[in-house]
Protein backbone atom coordinates (compact mmCIF):
# COMPACT_ATOMS: atom_id res chain seq x y z
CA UNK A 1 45.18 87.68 127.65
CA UNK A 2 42.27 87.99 125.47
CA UNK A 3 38.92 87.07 126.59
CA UNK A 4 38.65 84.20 123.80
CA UNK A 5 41.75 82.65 124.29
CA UNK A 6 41.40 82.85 128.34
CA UNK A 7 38.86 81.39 127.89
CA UNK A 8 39.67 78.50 125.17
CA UNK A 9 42.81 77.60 127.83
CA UNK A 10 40.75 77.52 130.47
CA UNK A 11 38.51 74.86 128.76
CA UNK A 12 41.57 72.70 128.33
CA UNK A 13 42.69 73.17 131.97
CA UNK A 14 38.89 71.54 132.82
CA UNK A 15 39.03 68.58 130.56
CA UNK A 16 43.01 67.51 131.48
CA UNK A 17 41.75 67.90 135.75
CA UNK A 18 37.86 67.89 135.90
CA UNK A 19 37.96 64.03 136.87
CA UNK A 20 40.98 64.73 139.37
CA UNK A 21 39.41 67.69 141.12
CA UNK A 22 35.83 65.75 141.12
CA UNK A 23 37.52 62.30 142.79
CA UNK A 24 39.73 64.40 145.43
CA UNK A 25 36.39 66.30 146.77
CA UNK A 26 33.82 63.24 146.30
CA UNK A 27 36.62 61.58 148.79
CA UNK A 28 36.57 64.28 151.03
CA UNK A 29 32.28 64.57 151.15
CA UNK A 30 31.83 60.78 150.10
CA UNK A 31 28.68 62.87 148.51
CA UNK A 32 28.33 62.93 144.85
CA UNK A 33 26.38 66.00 144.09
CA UNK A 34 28.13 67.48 146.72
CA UNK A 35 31.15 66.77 144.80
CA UNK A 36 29.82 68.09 141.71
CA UNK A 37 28.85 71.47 142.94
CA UNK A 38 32.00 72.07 144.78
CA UNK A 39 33.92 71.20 141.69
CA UNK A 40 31.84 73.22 139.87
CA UNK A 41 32.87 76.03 142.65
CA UNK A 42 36.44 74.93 142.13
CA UNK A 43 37.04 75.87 138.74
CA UNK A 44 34.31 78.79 138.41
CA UNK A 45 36.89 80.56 141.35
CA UNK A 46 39.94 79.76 139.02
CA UNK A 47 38.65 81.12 136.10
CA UNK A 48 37.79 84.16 137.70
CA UNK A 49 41.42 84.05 139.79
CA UNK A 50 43.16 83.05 136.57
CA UNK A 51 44.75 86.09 135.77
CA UNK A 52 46.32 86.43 139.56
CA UNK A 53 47.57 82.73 139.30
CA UNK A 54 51.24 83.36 139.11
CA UNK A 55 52.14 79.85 137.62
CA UNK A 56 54.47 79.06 141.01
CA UNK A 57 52.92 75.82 141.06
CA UNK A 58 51.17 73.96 138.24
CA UNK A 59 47.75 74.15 138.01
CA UNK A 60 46.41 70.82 138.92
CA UNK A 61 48.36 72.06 142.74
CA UNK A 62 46.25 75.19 142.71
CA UNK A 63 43.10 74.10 141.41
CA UNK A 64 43.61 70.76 144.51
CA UNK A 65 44.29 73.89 147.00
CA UNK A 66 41.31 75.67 145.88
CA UNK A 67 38.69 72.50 146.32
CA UNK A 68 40.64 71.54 149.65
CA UNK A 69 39.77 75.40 151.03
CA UNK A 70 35.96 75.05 149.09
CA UNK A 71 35.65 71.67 150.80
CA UNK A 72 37.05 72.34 154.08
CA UNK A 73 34.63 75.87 153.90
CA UNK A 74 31.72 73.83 153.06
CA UNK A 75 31.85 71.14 155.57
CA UNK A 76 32.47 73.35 158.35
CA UNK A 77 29.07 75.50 157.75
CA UNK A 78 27.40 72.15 157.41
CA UNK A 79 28.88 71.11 160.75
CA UNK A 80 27.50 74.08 162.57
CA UNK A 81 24.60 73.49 160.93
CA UNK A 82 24.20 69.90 162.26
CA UNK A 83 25.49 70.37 165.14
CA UNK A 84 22.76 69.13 166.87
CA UNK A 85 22.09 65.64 164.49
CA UNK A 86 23.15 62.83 165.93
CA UNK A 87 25.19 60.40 163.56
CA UNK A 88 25.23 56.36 164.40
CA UNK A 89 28.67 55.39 164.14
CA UNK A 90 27.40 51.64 163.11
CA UNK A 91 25.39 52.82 160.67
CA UNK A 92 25.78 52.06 157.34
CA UNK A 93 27.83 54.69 154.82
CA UNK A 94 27.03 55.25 151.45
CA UNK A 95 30.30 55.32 149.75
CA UNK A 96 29.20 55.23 146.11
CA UNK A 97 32.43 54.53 145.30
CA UNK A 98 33.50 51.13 146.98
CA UNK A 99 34.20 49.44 143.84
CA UNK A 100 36.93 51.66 142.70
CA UNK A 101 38.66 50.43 146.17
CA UNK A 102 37.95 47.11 145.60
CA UNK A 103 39.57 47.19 141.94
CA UNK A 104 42.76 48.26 143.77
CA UNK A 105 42.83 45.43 146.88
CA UNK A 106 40.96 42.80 145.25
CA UNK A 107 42.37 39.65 143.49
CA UNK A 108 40.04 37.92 141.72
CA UNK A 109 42.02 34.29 141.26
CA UNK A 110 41.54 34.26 145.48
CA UNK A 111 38.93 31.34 146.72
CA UNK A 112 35.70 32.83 147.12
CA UNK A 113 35.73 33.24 151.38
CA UNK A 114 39.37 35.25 150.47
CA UNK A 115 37.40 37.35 148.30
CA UNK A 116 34.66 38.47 150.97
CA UNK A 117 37.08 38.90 153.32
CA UNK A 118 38.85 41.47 151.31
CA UNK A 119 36.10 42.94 149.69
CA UNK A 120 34.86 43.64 154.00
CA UNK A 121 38.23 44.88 154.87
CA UNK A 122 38.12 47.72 151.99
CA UNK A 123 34.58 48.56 153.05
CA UNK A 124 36.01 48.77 156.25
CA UNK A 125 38.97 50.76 155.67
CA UNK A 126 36.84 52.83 153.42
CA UNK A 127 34.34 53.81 156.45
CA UNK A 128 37.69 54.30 159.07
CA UNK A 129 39.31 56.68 156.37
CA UNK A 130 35.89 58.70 156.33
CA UNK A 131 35.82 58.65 159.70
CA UNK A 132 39.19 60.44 160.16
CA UNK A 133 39.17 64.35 161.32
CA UNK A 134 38.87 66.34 157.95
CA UNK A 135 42.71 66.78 157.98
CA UNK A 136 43.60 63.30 158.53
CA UNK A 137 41.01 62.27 155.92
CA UNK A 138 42.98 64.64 153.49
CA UNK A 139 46.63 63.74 153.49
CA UNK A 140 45.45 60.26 153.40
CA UNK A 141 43.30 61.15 150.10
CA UNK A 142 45.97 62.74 148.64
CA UNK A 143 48.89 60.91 149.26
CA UNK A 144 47.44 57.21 148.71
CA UNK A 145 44.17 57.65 146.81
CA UNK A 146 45.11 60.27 144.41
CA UNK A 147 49.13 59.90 144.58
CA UNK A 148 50.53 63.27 145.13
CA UNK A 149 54.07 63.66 146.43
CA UNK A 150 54.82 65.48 149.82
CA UNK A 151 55.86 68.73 148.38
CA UNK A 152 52.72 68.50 146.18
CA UNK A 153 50.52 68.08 149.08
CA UNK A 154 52.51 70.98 150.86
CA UNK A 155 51.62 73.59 148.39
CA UNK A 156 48.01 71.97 148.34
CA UNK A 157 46.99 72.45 151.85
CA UNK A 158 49.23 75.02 152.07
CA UNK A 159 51.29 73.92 154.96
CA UNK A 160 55.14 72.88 155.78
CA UNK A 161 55.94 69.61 154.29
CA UNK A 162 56.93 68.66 157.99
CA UNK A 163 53.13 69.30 158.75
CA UNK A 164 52.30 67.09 156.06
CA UNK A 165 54.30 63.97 157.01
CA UNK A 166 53.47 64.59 160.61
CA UNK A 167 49.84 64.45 159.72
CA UNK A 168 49.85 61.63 157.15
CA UNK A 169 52.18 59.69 159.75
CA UNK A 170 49.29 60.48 162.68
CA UNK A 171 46.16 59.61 160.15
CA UNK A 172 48.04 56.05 158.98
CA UNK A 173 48.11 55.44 163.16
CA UNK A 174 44.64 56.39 163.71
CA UNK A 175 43.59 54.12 160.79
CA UNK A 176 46.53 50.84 161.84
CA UNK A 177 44.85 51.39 165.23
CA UNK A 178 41.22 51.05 164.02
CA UNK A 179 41.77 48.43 161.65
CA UNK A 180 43.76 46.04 164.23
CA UNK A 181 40.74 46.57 166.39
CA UNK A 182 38.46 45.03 163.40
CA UNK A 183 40.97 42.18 162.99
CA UNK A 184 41.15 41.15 166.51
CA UNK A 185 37.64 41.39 167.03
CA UNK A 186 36.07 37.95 167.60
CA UNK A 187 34.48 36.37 164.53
C-alpha cells in the first residue's frame, strides 16, 4: 500500500474510533490525560502494525485489544511503582465523567429527593465499578458502558468467550454485592 494512501486510510480509521478508543481507556484509568496519551499510544502502534493487521477482526476489535494490552501495561508499572502509597478507600474519586452516567440512569420528571437519590447511586456505582480488579473493571466497561457483544469482547481481551461471561458474570456479583451493602446501610 502506498505510503499516501496508508496513510489517508489510516486518518479515517482515527476519526470513525478516536472517541471509542478514548472513552474505553478513560474508563479503565478514570484519568483524562492518561487517557489521551494511551490513545495516542493506541493508534501510533496500529499505524505502525497496520500492514501485519490481517483484517480477521474489524478494526475497532483490534484497535480495543491494543488499548486494553497499552492500558493493562501501563497500570501495572504504575502499580509497582506505588506500591508503597496508600489509597483511602472513602476518599473521594475524581470521575470526570459522572454526568455521562447520570444522562443514562437519571429521569428528570422524578421529585427532586428521587433525583439525589439516583444521581448518589450512579456516583456510587461509578466508584464500585472503579474499584473492581482491572479485569472485572473491563468486561464490565465493555459489555455495558461501551456495548460490545461477547464474541467482540473475546477477540478484545483475547480470551475464550467462556472466560468472558465467567468474568462479566463474577464482576456483576462483586458489584450486586457492594451495592446491596450501600442500600442496606442505615440512612
Amino acid at each position: 500500500m502506498a505510503d499516501h494512501q496508508k496513510q489517508q486510510e489510516f486518518k479515517r480509521i482515527i476519526a470513525d474510533n478516536y472517541e471509542r478508543v478514548y472513552n474505553v481507556v478513560y474508563r479503565l484509568t478514570s484519568d483524562a490525560e492518561e487517557a489521551a496519551d494511551l490513545t495516542q499510544d493506541t493508534f501510533v502502534n496500529a499505524y505502525r502494525a497496520w500492514d501485519s493487521f490481517r483484517g480477521d477482526s474489524q478494526v475497532y476489535t483490534w484497535l480495543y485489544r491494543i488499548a486494553i494490552n497499552l492500558t493493562k501495561n501501563r497500570l501495572e508499572r504504575q502499580r509497582r511503582i506505588n506500591r508503597t502509597e496508600v489509597v483511602s478507600l472513602d476518599a473521594p474519586l475524581d470521575t470526570g465523567d459522572d454526568s455521562e452516567i447520570y444522562v443514562d440512569v437519571i429521569d428528570e420528571t422524578l421529585a427532586p429527593e428521587r433525583l439525589a437519590e439516583n444521581r448518589e447511586l450512579a456516583q456510587v456505582l461509578a466508584r464500585s465499578v472503579e474499584r473492581l480488579r482491572h479485569d472485572y473493571r473491563e468486561v464490565i466497561i465493555l459489555r455495558d458502558y461501551q456495548g460490545f457483544s461477547y464474541n467482540e469482547m473475546a477477540d478484545i481481551l483475547g480470551c475464550s468467550l467462556e472466560a468472558v461471561k465467567s468474568r462479566l458474570f463474577r464482576a456483576r456479583s462483586v458489584l450486586r454485592e457492594r451495592l446491596e451493602e450501600y442500600l442496606n446501610e442505615e440512612p
